[in-house]
Structure formats: structure tokens, C-alpha cells
Protein backbone atom coordinates (compact mmCIF):
# COMPACT_ATOMS: atom_id res chain seq x y z
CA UNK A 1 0.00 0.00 0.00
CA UNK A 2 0.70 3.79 -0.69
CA UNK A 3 1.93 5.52 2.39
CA UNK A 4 -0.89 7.89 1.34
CA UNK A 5 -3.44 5.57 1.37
CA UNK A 6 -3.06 4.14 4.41
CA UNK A 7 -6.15 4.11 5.94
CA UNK A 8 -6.62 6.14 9.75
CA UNK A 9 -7.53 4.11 12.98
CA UNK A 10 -8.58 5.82 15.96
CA UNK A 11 -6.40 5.01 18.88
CA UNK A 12 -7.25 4.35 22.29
CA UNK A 13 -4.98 5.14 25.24
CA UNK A 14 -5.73 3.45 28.12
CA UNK A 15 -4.37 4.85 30.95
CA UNK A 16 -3.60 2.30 34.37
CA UNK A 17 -5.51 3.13 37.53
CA UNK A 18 -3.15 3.15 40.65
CA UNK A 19 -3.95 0.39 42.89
CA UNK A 20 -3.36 1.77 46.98
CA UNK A 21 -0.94 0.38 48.42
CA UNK A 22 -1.92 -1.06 52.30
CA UNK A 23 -1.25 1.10 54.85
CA UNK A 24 1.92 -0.47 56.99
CA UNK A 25 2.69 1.04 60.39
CA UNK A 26 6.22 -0.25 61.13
CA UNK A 27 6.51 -1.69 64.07
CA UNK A 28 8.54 0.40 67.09
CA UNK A 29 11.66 -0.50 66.86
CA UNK A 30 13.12 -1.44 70.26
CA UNK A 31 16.88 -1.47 71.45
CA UNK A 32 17.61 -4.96 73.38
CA UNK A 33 21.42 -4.91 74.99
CA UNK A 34 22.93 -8.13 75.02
CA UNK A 35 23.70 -9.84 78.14
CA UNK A 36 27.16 -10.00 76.72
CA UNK A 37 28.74 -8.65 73.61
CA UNK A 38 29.74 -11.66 71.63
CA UNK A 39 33.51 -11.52 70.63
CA UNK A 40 33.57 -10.44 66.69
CA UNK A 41 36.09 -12.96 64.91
CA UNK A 42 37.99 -12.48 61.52
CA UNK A 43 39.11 -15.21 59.07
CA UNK A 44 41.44 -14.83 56.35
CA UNK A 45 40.73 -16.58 53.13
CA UNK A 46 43.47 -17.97 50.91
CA UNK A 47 42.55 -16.05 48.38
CA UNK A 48 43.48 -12.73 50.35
CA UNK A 49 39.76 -11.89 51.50
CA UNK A 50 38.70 -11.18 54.57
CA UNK A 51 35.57 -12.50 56.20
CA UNK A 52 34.50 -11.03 59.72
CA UNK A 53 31.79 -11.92 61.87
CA UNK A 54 30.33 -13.30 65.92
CA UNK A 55 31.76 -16.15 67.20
CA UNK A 56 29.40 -18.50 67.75
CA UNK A 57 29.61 -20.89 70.53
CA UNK A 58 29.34 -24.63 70.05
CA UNK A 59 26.41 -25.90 71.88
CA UNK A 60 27.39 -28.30 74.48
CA UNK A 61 25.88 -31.36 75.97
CA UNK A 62 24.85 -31.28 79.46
CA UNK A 63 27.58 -33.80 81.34
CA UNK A 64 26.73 -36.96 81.70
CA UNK A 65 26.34 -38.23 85.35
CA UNK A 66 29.10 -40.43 86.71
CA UNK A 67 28.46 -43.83 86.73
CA UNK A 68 28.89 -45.51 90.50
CA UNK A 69 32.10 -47.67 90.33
CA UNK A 70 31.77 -51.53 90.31
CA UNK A 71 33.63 -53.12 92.61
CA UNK A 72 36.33 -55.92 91.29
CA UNK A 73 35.25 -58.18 93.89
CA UNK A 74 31.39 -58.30 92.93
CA UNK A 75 32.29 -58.73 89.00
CA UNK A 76 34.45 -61.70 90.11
CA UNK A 77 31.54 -62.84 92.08
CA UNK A 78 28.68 -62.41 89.65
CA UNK A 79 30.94 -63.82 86.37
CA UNK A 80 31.95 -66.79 89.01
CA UNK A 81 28.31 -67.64 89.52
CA UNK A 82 27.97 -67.27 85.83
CA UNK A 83 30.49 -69.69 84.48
CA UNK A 84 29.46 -72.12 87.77
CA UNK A 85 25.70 -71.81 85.88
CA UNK A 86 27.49 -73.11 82.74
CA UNK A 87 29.19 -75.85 84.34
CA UNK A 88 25.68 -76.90 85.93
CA UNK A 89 24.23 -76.93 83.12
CA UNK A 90 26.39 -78.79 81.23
CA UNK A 91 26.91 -81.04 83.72
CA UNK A 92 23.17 -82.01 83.65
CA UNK A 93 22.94 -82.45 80.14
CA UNK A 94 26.21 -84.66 79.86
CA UNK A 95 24.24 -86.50 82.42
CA UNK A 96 20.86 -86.52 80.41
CA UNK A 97 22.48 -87.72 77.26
CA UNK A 98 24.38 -91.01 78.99
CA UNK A 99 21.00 -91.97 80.69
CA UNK A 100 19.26 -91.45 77.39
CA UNK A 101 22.16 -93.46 75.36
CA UNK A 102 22.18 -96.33 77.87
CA UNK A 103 18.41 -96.67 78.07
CA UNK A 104 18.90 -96.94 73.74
CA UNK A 105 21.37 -99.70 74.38
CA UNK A 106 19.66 -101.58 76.94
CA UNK A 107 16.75 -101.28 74.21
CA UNK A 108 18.60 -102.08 71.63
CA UNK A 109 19.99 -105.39 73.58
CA UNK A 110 16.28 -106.39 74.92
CA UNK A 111 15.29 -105.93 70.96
CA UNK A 112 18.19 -108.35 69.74
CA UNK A 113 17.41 -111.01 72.53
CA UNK A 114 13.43 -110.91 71.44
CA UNK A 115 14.81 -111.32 67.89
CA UNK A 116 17.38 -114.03 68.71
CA UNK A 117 15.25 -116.05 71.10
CA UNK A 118 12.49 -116.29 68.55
CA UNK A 119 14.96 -117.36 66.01
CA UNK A 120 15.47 -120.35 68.46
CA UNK A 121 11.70 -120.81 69.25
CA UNK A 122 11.31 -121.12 65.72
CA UNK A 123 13.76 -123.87 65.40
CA UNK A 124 12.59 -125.63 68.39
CA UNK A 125 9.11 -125.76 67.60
CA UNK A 126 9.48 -126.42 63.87
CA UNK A 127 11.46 -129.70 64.80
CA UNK A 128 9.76 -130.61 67.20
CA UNK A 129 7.50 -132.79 64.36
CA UNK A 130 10.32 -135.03 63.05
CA UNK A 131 12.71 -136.54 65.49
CA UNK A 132 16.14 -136.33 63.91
CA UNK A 133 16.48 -137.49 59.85
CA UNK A 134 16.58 -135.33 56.84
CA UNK A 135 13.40 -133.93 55.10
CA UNK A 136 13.36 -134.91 51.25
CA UNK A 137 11.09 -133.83 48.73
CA UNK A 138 10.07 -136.86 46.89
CA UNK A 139 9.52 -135.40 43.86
CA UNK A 140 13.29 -134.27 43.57
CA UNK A 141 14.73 -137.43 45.07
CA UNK A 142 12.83 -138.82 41.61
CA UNK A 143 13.88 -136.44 39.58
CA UNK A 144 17.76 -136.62 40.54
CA UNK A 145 17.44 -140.57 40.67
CA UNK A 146 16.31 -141.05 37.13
CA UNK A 147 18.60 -138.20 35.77
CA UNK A 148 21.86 -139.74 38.07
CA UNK A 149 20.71 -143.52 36.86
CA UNK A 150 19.48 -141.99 33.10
């Protein structure tokens, strides 16, 4: 377009209202004097700068309360009663394991005697029919006859 045919818009100008600002009162300011005036400490940097400022204090923990000494002769005394304890109880369960290991033997001895002596009852009572001599099957006394004679 032709700068002389541009054609004219109104403009508007709008304008920005002010917005009040709250109304502060600052509060009275009050001058407190430390108790003390805490020691103002400087530190020199390596690279040449100096930083000041307070010294604060580390905090500290309250002290602990002595403990009440132990005397030598009780700790003797209690770790005596201890290892005497130990002894005790080992004592009563070396004793519990040889009454439980012979009572397994003397079963184990009543079991093999049942076993053995009905072995022999067997025997006994099984004989008992013939009276001495040898039991033969017929049938193979046949058998090996004709194939010994055949």
C-alpha cells in the first residue's frame, strides 16, 4: 500500500488506575542490649579476603552423670556364679544324654534277645515234628534218581 493511502484508525490510550498500596505502620523499633557482647572474629581466606563476623559458641551437651564404680570383687563374684551356671548346666545335660544313650542300648539289647530267642523258638518248635532225619522232597529225590541212573 501507498503511504498515502493508508487508511486512519482511531487510537485508544488506556491509561492504568493506581492500585493503593496497604497502609503499613512499622513496628517500634526497640533497642535490646545483650547480656554480653559476643567476641567479633575475623578469618582470612586464601585467596586474600577477609571474612569477619560473631563467634558462635558450640552448643554443648549437658555432662553426663558419673556412673557408680563396680567393685572388682562383685564382677568376680557375679561372672563366678555365671560360668558355675554353665558348668551346671552342662553337667546335667552330659548326664541326660548317657541316661538317654544307655536306656537306647539296653533297648537295643532287649530288641536283639526278642529277635534271637524267637529265632530259636522257631527252630525248636518247627522240629519238634520229626525226630532227627533229613526232610526230602520226593519229587526231587525222583527227579535226581532217574537223571543220576538216566
Amino acid at each position: 500500500m501507498h503511504p498515502n493511502h493508508t487508511p486512519q484508525r482511531s487510537v485508544e490510550v488506556h491509561h492504568p488506575t493506581p492500585i493503593p498500596s496497604p497502609v503499613v505502620h512499622p513496628a517500634p523499633v526497640v533497642p535490646v542490649q545483650p547480656g554480653h557482647v559476643p567476641a567479633v572474629a575475623s578469618v582470612v581466606l586464601p585467596d586474600g579476603r577477609v571474612v569477619t563476623g560473631y563467634a558462635i559458641d558450640a552448643v554443648r551437651p549437658e555432662p553426663v552423670t558419673a556412673k557408680p564404680a563396680v567393685s572388682r570383687t562383685a564382677v568376680n563374684v557375679a561372672l563366678g556364679g555365671v560360668g558355675f551356671l554353665a558348668v551346671c548346666g552342662g553337667l546335667l545335660l552330659l548326664t541326660s544324654f548317657i541316661a538317654a544313650l544307655t536306656a537306647f542300648i539296653g533297648q537295643l539289647i532287649v530288641l536283639a534277645a526278642v529277635i534271637f530267642g524267637g529265632w530259636i523258638a522257631v527252630q525248636v518248635l518247627s522240629g519238634s515234628g520229626h525226630k532227627g532225619g533229613t526232610t526230602v522232597n520226593i519229587r526231587r529225590a525222583v527227579i535226581k534218581r532217574n537223571h543220576f541212573h538216566g
